[in-house]
Protein backbone atom coordinates (compact mmCIF):
# COMPACT_ATOMS: atom_id res chain seq x y z
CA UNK A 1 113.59 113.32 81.41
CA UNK A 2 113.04 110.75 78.89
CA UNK A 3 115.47 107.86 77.82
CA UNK A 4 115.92 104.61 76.28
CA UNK A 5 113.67 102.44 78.20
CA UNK A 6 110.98 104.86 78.40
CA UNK A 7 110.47 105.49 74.95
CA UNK A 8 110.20 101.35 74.75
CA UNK A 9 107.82 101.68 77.51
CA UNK A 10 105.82 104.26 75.62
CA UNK A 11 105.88 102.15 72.30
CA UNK A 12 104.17 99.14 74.77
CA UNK A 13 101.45 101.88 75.77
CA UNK A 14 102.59 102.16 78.96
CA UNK A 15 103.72 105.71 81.02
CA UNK A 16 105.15 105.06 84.73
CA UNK A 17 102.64 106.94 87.31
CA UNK A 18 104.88 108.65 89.97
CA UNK A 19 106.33 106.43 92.59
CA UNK A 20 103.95 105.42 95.38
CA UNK A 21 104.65 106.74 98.78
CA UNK A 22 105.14 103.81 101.47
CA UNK A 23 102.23 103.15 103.41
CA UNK A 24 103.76 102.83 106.74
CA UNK A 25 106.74 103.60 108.65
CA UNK A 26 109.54 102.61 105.82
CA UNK A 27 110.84 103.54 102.59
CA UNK A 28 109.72 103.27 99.59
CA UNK A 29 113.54 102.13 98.27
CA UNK A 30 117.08 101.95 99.85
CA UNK A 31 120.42 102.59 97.77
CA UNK A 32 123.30 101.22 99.09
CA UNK A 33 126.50 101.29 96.42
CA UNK A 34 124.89 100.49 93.09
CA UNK A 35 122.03 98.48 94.15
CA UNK A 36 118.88 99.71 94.57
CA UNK A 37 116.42 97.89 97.50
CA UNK A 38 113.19 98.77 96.52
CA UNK A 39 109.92 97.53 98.76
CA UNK A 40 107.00 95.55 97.83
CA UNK A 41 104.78 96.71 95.03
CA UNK A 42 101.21 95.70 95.20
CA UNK A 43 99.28 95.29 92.61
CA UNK A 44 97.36 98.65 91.62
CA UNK A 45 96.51 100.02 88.20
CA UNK A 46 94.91 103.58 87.38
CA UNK A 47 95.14 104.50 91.38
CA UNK A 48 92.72 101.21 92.36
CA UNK A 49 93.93 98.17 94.33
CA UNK A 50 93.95 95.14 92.16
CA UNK A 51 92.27 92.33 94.95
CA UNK A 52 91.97 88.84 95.13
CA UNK A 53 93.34 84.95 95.62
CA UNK A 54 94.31 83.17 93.09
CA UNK A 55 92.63 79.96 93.19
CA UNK A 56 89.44 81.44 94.66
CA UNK A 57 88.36 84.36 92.56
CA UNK A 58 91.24 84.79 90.31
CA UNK A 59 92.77 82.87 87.81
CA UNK A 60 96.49 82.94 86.80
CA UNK A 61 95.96 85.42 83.54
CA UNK A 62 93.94 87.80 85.90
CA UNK A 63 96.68 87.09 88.63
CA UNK A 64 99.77 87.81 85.40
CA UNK A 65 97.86 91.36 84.73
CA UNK A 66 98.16 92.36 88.63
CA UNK A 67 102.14 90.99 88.88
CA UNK A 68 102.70 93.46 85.51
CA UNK A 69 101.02 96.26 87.23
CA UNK A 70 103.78 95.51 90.20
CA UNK A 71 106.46 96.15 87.69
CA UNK A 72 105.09 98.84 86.81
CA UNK A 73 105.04 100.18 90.23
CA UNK A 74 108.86 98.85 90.89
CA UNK A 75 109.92 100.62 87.86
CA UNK A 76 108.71 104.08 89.15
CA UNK A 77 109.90 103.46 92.19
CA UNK A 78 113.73 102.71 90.89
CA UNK A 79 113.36 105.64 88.24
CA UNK A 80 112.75 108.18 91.60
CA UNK A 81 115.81 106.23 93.26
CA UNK A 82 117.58 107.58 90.01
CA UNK A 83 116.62 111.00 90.25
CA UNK A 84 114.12 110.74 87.29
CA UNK A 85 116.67 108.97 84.95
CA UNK A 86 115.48 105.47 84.75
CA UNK A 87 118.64 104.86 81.93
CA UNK A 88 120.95 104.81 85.11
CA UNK A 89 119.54 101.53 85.37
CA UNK A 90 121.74 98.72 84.40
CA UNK A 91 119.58 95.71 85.04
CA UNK A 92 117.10 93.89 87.12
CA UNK A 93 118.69 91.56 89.76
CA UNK A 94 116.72 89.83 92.17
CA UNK A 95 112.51 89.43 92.15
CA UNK A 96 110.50 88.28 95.44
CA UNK A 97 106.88 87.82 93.95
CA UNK A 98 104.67 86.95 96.45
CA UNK A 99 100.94 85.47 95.42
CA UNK A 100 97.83 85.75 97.53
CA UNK A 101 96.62 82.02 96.77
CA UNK A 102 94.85 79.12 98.65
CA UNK A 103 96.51 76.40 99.70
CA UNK A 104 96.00 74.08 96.86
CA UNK A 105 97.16 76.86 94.34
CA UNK A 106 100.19 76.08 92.52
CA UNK A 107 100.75 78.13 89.87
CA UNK A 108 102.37 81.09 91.41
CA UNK A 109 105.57 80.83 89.06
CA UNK A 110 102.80 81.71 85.85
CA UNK A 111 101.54 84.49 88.04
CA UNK A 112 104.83 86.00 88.92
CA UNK A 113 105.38 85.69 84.90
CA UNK A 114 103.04 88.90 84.32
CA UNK A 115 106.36 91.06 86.08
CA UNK A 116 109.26 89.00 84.78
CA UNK A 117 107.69 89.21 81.22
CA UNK A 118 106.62 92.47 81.15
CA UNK A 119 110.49 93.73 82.61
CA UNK A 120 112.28 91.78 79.69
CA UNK A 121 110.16 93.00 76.62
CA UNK A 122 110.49 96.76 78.58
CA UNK A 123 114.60 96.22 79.11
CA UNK A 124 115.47 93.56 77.04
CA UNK A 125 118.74 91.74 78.40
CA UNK A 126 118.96 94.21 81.62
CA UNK A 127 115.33 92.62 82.64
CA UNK A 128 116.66 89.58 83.33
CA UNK A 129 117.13 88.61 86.53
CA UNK A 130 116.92 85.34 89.68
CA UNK A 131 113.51 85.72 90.84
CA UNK A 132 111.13 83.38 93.50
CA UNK A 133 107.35 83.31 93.52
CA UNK A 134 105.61 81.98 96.92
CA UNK A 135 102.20 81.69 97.95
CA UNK A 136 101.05 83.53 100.81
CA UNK A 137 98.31 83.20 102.59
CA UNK A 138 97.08 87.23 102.71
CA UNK A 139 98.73 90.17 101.53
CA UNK A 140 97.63 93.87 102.76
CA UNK A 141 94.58 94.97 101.64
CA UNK A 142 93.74 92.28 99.87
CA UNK A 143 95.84 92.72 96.99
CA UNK A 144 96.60 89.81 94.19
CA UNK A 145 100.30 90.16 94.21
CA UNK A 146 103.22 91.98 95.89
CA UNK A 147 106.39 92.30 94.06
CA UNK A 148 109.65 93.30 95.77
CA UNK A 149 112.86 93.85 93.99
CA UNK A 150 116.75 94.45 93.52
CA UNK A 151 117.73 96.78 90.86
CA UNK A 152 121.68 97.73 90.05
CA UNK A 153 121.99 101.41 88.66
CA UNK A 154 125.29 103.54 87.60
């Protein structure tokens, strides 16, 4: 099934894989009334883990690219919440980015950009949404960025 939003997605270039399964013992997303729970993302494009710390070996555009492949990856995961039909979604709510940085790294706001950016041109209005970006100091596997998220759906 094909709507709206993925025929803008297509026009970026841009396909959803299917949704990932969870990697341990929890779901991948939770509905509860018209909100959709969906776990962290981590950063992964074309089936590889996108790795690093921003501040040591990555720099914020490089860190950007892996928070847009997290949308990517919370996308599929609310369009399987929605039984395939990612127009159920009415808009994004709420974004916990979190950024695999050293200590002295400051700019995870600019990372956490590459998701928030990439979900308004995809949605337009319904992208929008309250968002925080923290630092951590290690995320599994090594990954750049992990992306959790809040979704309302109809």
């Amino acid at each position: 099934m094909s709507g709206k939003y993925e025929a803008r997605l297509a026009e970026m270039g841009v396909t959803l894989p299917d949704a990932q399964a969870p990697a341990a013992n929890y779901v991948p997303h939770v509905t509860s009334g018209d909100l959709v729970f969906v776990s962290g993302q981590v950063s992964m494009a074309e089936g590889e883990l996108i790795k690093g710390k921003l501040g040591a070996d990555m720099d914020v555009t490089q860190g950007a690219k892996a928070a847009r492949a997290c949308a990517i990856g919370l996308l599929s995961q609310v369009k399987a919440a929605c039984g395939g039909d990612l127009d159920r979604l009415q808009r994004v709510v709420k974004l916990t980015g979190f950024v695999n940085s050293t200590a002295d790294f400051g700019d995870q706001p600019k990372v956490v950009n590459g998701c928030s950016d990439f979900l308004v041109e995809a949605l337009g209005e319904a992208g929008r949404h309250a968002r925080s970006a923290v630092s951590a100091a290690a995320l599994p596997f090594g990954v750049a960025v992990e992306i959790e998220g809040i979704f309302e759906i109809r």
